[in-house]
PDB file of N, CA and C in Angstrom:
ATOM      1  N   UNK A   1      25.749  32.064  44.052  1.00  0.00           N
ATOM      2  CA  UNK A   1      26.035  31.417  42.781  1.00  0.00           C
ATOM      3  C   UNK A   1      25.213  32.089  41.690  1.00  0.00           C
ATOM      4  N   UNK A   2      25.596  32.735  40.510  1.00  0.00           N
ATOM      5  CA  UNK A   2      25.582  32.992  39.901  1.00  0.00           C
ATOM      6  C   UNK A   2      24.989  32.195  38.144  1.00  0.00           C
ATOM      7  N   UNK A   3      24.031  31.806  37.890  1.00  0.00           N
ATOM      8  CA  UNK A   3      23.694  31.480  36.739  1.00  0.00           C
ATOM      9  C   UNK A   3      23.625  31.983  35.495  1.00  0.00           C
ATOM     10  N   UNK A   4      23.802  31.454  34.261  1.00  0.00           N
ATOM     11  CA  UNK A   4      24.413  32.196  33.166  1.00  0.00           C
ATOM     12  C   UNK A   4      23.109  31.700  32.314  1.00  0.00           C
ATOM     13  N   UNK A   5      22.082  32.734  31.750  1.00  0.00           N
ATOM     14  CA  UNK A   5      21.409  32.191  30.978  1.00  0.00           C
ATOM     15  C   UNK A   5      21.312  32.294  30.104  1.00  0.00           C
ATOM     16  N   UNK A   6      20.850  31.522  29.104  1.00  0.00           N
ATOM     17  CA  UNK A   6      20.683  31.559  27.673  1.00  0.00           C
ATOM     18  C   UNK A   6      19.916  32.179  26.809  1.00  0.00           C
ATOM     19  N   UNK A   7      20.667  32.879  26.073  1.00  0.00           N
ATOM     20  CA  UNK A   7      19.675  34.460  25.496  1.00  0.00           C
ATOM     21  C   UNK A   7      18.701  33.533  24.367  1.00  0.00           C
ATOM     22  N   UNK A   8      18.182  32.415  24.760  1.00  0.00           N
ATOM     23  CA  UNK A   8      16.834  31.891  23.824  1.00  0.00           C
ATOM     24  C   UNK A   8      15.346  32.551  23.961  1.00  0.00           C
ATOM     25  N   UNK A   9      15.005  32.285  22.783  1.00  0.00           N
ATOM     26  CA  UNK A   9      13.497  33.118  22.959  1.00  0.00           C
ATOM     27  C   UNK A   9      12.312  31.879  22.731  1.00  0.00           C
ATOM     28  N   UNK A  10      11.772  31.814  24.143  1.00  0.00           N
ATOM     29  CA  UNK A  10      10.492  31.014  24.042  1.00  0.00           C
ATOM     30  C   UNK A  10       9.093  31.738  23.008  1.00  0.00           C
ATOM     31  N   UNK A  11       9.622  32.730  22.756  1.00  0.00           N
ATOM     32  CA  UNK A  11       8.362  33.959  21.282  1.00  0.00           C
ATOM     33  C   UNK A  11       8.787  33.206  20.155  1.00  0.00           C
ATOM     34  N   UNK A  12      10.072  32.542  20.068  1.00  0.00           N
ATOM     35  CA  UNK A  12      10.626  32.374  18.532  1.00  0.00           C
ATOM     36  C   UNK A  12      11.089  30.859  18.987  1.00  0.00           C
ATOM     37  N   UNK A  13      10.501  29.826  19.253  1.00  0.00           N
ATOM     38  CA  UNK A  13      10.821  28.651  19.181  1.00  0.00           C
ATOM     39  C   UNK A  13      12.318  28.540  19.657  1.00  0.00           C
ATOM     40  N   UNK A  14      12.917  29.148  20.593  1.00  0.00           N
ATOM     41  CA  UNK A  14      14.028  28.900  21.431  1.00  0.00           C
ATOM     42  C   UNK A  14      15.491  29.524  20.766  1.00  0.00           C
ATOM     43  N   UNK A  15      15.279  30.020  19.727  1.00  0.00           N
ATOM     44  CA  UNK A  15      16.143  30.613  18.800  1.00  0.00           C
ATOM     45  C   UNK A  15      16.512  31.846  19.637  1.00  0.00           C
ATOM     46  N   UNK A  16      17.861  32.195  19.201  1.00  0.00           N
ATOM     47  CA  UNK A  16      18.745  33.274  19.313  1.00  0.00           C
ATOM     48  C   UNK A  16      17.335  34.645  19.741  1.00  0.00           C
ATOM     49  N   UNK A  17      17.860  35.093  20.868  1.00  0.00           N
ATOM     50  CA  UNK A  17      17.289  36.520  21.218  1.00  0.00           C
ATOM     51  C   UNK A  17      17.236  37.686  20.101  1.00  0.00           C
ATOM     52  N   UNK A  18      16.226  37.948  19.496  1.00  0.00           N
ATOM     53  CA  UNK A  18      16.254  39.736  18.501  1.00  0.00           C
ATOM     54  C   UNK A  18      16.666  40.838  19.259  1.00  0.00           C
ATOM     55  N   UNK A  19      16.424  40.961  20.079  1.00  0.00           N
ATOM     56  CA  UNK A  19      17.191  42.270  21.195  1.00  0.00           C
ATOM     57  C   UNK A  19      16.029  43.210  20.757  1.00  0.00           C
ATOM     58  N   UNK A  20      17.037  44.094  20.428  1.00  0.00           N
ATOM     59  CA  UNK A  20      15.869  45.521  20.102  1.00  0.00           C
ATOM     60  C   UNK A  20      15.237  45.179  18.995  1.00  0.00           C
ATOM     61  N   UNK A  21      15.246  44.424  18.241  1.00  0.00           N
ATOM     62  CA  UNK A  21      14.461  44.049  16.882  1.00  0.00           C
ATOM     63  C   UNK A  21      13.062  42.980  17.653  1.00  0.00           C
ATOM     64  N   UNK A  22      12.742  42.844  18.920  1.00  0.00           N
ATOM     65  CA  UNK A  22      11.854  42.451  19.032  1.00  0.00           C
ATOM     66  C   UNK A  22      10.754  43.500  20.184  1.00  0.00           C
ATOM     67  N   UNK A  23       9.538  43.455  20.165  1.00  0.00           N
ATOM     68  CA  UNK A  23       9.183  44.527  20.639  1.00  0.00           C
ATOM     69  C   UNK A  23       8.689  43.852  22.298  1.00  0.00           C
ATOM     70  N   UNK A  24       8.859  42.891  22.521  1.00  0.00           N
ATOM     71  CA  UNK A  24       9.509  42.546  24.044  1.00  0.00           C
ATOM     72  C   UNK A  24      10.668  42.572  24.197  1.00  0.00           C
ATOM     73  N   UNK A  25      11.295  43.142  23.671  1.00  0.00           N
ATOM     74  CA  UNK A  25      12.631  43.963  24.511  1.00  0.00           C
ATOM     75  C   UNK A  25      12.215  44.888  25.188  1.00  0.00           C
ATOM     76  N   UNK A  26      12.556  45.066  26.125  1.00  0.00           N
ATOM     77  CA  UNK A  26      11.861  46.505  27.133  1.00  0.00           C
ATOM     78  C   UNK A  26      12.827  46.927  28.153  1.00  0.00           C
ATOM     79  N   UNK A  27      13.016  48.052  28.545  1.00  0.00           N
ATOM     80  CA  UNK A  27      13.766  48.706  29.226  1.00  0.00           C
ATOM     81  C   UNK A  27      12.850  48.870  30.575  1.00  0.00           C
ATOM     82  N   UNK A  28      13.403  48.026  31.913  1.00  0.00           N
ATOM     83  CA  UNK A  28      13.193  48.648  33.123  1.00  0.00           C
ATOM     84  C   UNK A  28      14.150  49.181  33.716  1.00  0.00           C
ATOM     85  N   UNK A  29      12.691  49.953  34.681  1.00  0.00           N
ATOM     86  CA  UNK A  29      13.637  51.231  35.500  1.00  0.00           C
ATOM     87  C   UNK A  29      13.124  51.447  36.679  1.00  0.00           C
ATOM     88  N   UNK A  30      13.491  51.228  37.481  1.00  0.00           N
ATOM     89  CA  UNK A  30      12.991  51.288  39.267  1.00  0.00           C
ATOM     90  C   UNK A  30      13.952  50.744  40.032  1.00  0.00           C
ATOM     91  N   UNK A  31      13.049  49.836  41.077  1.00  0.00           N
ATOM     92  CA  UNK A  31      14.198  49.130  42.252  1.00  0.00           C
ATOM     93  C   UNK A  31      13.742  47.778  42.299  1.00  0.00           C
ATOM     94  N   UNK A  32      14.715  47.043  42.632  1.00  0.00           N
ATOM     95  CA  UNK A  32      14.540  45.407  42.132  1.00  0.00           C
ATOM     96  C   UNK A  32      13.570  45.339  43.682  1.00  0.00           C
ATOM     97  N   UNK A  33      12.341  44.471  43.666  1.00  0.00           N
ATOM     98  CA  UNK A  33      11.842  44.437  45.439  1.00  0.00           C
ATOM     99  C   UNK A  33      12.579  43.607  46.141  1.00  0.00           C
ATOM    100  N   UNK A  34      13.139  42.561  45.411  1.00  0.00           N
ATOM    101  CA  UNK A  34      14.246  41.413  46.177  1.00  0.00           C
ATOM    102  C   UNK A  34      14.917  41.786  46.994  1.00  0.00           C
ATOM    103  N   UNK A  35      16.042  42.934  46.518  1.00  0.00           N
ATOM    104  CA  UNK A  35      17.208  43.208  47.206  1.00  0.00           C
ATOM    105  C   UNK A  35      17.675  44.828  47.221  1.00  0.00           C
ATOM    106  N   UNK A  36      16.253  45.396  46.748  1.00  0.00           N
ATOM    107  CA  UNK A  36      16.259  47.056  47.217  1.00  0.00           C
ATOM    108  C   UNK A  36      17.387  48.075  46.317  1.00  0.00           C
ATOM    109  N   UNK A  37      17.849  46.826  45.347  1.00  0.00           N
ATOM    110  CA  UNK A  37      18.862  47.781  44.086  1.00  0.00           C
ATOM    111  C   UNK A  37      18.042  48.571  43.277  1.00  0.00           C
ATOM    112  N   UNK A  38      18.850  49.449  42.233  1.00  0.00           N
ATOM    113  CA  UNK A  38      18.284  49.894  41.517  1.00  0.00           C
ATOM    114  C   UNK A  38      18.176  49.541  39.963  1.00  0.00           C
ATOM    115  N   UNK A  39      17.425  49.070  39.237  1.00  0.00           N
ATOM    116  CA  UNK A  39      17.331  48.629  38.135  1.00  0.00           C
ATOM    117  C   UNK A  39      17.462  49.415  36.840  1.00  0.00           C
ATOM    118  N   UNK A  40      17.819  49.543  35.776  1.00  0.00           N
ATOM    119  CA  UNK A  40      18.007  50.053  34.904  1.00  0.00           C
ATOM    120  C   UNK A  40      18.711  49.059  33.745  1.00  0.00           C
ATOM    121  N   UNK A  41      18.182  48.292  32.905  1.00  0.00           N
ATOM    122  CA  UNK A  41      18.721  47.635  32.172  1.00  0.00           C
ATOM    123  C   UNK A  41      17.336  46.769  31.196  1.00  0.00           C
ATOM    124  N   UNK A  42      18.145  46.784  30.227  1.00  0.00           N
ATOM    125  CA  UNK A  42      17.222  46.275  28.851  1.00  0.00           C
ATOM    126  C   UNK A  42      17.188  44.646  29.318  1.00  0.00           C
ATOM    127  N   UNK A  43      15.877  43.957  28.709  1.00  0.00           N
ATOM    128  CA  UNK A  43      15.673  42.840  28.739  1.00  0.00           C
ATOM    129  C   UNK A  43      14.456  41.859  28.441  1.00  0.00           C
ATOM    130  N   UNK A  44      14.027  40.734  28.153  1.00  0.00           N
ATOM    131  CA  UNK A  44      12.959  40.249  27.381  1.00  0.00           C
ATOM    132  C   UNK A  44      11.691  40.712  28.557  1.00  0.00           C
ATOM    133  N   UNK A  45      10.797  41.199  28.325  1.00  0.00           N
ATOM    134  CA  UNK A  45       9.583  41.140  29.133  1.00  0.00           C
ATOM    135  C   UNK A  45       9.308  39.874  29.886  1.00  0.00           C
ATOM    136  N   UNK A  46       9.416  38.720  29.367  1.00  0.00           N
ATOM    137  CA  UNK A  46       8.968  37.382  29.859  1.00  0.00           C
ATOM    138  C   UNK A  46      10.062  37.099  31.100  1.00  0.00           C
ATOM    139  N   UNK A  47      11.411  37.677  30.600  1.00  0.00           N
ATOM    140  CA  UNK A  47      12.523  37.483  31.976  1.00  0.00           C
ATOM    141  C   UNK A  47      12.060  38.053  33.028  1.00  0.00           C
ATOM    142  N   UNK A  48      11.278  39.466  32.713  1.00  0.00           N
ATOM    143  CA  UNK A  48      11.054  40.266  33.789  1.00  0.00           C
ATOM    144  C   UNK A  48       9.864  39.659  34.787  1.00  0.00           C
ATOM    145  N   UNK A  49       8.975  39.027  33.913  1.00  0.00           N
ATOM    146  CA  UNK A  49       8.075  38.398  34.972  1.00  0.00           C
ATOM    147  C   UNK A  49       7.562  38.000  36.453  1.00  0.00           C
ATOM    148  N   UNK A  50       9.201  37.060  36.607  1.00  0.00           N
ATOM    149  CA  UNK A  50       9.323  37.112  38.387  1.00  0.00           C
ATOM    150  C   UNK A  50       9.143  38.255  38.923  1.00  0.00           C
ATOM    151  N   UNK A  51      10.368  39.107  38.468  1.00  0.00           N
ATOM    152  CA  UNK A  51      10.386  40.269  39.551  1.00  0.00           C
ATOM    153  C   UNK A  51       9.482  40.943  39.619  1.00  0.00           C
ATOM    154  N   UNK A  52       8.746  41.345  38.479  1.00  0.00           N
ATOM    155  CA  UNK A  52       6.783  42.205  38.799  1.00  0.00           C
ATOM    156  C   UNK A  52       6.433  41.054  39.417  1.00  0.00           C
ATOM    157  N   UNK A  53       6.096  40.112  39.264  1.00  0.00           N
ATOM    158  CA  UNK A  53       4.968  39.144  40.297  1.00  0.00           C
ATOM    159  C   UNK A  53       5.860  39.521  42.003  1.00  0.00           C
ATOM    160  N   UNK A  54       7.150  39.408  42.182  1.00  0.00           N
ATOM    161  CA  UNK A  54       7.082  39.907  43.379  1.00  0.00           C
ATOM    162  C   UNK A  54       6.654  40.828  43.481  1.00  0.00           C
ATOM    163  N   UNK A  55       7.007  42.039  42.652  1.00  0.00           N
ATOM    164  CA  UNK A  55       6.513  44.006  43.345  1.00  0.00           C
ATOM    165  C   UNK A  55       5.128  44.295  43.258  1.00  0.00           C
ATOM    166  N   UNK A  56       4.061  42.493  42.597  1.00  0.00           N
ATOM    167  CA  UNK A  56       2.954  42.767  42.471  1.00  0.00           C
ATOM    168  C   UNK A  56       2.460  42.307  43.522  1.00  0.00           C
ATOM    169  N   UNK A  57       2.873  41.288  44.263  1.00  0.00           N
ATOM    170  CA  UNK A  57       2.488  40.495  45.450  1.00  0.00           C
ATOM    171  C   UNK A  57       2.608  41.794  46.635  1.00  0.00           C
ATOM    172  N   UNK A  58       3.996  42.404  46.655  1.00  0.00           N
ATOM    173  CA  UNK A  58       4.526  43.338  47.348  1.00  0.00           C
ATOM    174  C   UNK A  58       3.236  44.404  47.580  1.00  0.00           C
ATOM    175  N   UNK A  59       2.854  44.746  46.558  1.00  0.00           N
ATOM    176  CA  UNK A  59       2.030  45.907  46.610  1.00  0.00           C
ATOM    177  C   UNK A  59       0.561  45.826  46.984  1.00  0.00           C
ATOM    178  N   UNK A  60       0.400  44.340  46.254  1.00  0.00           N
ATOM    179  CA  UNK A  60      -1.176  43.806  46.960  1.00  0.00           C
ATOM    180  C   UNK A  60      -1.275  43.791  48.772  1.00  0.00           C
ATOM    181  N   UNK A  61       0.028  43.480  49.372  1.00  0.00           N
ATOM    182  CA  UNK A  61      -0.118  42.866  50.455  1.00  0.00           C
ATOM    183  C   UNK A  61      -0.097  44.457  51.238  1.00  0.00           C
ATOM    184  N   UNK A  62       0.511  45.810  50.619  1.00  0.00           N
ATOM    185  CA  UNK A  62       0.692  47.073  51.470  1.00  0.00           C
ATOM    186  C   UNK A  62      -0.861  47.224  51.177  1.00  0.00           C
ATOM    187  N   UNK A  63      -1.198  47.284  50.121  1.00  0.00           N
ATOM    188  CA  UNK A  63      -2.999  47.913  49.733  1.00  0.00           C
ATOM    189  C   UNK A  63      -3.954  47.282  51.012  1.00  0.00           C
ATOM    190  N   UNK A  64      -3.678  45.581  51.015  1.00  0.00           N
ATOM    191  CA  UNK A  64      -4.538  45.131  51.713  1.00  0.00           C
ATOM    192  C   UNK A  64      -4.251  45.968  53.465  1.00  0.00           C
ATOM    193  N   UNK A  65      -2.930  45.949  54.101  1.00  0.00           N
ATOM    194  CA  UNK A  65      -2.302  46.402  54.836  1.00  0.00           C
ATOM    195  C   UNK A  65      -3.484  47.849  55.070  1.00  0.00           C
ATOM    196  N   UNK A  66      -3.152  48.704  54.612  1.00  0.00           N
ATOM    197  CA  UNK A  66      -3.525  50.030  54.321  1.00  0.00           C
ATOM    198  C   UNK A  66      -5.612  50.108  53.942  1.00  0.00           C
ATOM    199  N   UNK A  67      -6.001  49.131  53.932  1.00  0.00           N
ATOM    200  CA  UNK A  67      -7.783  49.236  54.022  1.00  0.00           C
ATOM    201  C   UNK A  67      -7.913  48.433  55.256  1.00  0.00           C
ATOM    202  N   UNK A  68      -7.636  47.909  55.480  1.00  0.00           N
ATOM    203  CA  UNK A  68      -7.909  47.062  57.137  1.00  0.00           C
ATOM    204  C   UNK A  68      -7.359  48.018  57.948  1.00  0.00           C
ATOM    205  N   UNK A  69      -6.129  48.739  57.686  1.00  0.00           N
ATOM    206  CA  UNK A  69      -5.981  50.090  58.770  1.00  0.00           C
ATOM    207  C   UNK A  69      -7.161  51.478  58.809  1.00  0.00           C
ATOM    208  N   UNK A  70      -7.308  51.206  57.585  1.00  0.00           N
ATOM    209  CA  UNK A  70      -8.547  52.549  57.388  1.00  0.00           C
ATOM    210  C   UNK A  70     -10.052  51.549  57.851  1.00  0.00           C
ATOM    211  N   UNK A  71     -10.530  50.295  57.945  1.00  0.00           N
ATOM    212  CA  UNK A  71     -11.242  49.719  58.310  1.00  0.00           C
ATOM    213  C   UNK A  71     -11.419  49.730  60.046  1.00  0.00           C
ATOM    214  N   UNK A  72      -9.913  49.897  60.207  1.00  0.00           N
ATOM    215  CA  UNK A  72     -10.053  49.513  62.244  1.00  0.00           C
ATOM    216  C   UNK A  72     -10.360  50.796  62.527  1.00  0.00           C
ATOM    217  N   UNK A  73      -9.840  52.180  61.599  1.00  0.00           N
ATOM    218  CA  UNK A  73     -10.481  53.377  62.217  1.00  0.00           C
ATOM    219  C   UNK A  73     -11.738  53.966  61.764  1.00  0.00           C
ATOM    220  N   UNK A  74     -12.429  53.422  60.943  1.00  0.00           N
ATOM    221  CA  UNK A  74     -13.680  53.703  60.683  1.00  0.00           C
ATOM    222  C   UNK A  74     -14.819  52.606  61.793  1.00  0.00           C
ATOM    223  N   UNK A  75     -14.347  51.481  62.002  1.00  0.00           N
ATOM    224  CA  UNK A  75     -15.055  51.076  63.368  1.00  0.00           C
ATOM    225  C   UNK A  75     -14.851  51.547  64.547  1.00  0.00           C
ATOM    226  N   UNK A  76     -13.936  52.319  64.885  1.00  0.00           N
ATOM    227  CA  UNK A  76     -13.536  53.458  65.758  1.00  0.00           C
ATOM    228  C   UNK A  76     -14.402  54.464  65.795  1.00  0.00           C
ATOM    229  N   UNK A  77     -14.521  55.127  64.778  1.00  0.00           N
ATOM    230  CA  UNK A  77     -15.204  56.413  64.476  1.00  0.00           C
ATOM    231  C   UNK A  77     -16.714  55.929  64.800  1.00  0.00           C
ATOM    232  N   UNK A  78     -17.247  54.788  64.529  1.00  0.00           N
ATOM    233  CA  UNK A  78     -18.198  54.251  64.294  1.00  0.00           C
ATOM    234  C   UNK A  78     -18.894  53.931  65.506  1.00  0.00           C
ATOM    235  N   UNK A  79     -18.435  53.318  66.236  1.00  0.00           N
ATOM    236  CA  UNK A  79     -18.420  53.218  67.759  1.00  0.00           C
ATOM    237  C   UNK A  79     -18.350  54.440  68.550  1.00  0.00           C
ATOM    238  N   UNK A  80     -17.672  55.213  68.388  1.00  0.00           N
ATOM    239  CA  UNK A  80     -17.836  56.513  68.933  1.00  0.00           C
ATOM    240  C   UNK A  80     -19.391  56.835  68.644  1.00  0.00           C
ATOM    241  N   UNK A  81     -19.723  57.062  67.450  1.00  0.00           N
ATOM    242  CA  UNK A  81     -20.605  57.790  67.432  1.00  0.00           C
ATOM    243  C   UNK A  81     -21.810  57.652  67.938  1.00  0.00           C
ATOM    244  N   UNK A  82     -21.854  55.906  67.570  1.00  0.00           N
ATOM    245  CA  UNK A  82     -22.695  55.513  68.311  1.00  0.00           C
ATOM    246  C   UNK A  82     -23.192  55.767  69.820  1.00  0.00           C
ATOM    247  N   UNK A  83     -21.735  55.786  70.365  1.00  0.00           N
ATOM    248  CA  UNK A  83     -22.369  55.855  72.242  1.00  0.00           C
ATOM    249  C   UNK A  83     -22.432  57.557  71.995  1.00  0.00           C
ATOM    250  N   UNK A  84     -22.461  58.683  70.958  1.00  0.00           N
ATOM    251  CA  UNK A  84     -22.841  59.986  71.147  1.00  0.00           C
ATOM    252  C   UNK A  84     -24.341  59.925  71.531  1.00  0.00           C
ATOM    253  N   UNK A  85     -24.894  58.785  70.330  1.00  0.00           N
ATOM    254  CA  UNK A  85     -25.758  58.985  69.924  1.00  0.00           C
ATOM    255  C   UNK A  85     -27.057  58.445  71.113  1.00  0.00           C
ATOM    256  N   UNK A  86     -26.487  57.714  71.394  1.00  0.00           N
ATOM    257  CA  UNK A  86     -27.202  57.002  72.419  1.00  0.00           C
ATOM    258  C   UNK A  86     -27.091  57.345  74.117  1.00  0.00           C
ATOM    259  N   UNK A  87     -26.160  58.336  74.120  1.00  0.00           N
ATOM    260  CA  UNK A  87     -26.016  59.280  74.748  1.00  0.00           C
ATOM    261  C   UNK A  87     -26.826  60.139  74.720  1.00  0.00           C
ATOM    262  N   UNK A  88     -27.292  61.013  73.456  1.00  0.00           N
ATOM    263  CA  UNK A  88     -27.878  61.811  73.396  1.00  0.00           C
ATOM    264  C   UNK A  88     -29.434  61.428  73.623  1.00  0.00           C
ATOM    265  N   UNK A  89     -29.774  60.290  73.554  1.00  0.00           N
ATOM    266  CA  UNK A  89     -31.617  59.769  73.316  1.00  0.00           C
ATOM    267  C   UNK A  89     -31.444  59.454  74.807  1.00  0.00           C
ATOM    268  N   UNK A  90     -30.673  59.151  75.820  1.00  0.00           N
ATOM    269  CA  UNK A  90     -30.548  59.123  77.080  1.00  0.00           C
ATOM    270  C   UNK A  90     -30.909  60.804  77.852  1.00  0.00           C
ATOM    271  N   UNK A  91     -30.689  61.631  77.453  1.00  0.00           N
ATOM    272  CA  UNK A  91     -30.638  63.247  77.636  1.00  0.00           C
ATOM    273  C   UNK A  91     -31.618  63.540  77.200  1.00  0.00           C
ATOM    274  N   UNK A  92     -32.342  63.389  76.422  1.00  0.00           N
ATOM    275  CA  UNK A  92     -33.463  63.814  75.364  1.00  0.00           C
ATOM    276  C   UNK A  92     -34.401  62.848  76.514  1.00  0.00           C
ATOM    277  N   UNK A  93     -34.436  61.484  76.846  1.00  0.00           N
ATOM    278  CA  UNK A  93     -35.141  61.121  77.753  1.00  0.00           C
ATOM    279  C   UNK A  93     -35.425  61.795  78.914  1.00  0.00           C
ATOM    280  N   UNK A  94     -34.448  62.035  79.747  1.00  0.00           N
ATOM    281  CA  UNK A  94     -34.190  62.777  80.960  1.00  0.00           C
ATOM    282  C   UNK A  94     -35.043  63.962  80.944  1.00  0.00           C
ATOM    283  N   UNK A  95     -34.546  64.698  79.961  1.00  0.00           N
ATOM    284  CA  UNK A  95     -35.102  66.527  79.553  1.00  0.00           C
ATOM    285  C   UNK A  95     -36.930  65.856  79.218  1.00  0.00           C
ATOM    286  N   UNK A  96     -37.452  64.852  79.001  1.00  0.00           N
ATOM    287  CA  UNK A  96     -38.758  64.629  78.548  1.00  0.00           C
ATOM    288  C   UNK A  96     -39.221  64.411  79.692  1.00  0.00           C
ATOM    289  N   UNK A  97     -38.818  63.337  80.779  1.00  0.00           N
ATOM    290  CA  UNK A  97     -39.626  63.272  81.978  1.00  0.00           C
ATOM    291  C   UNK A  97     -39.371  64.272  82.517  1.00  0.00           C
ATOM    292  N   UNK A  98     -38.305  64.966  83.007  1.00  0.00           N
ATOM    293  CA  UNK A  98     -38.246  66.071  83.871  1.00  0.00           C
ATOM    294  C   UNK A  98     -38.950  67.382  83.361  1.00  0.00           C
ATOM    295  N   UNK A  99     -39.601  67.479  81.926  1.00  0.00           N
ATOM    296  CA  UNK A  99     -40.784  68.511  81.529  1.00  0.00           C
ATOM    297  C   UNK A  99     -42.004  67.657  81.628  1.00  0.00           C
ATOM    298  N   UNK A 100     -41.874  66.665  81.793  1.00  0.00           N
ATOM    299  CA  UNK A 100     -43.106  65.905  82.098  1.00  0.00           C
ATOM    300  C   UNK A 100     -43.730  66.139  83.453  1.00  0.00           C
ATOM    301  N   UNK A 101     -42.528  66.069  84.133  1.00  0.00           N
ATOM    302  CA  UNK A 101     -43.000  66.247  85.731  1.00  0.00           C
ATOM    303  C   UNK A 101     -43.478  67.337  86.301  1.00  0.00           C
ATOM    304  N   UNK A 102     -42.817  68.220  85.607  1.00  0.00           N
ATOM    305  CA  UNK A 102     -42.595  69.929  85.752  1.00  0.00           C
ATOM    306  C   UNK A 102     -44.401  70.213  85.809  1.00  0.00           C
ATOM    307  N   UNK A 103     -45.007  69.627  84.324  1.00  0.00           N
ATOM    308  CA  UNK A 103     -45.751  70.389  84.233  1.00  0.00           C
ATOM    309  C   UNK A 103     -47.478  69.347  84.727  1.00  0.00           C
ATOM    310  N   UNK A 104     -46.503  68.228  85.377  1.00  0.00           N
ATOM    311  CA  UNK A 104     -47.900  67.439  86.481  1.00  0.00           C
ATOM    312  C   UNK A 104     -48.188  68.183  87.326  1.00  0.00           C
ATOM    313  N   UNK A 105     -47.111  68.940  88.008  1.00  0.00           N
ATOM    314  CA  UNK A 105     -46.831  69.831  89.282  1.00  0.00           C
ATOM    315  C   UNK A 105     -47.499  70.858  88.853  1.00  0.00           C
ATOM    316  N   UNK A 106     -47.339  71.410  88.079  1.00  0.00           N
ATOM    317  CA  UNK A 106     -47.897  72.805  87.634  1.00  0.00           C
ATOM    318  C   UNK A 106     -49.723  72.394  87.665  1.00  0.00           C
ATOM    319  N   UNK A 107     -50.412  71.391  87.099  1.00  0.00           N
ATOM    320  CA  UNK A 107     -51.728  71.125  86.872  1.00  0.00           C
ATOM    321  C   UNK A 107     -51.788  70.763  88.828  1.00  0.00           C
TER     322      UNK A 107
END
């Protein structure tokens, strides 16, 4: 169903739309996020509202998406390094007693 709305302007106390004589007239141009069309058509900024608050919601929710993915692989990386590291003070132990011992034997 289809609704027919009324070219009133809530800028001008509900009166007749200025069109291009008002400087919220604005031309968008992209893709609607609703229904994946393509947009191209003049219209009051304030109409446009909904549809940015969706492509703004839309875009907050990929950003958030996209740092919690770079978050799970930096605790990845992170964890790795850790058991290098602790790996390595395990080896560095080893190599200390076994020159430790070396050189009891030697005295």
């Amino acid at each position: 169903m289809q609704l027919k709305v009324e070219e009133n302007c809530p800028l001008n106390n509900f009166k007749k739309c200025k069109q291009f004589k008002c400087a919220w007239f604005v031309q968008m141009k992209g893709t609607n996020p609703n229904d994946g069309k393509d947009v191209d058509e003049y219209a009051c900024s304030i109409a446009w509202l909904p549809m940015l608050l969706v492509e703004n919601a839309m875009q907050s929710r990929q950003a958030g998406a996209a740092i919690e993915s770079f978050r799970n692989e930096m605790v990845k990386a992170n964890d790795s390094n850790q058991s290098l590291l602790q790996l390595s003070q395990i080896l560095e132990f080893k190599n200390k007693s076994k020159s430790q011992s070396k050189s009891k034997e030697i005295k």
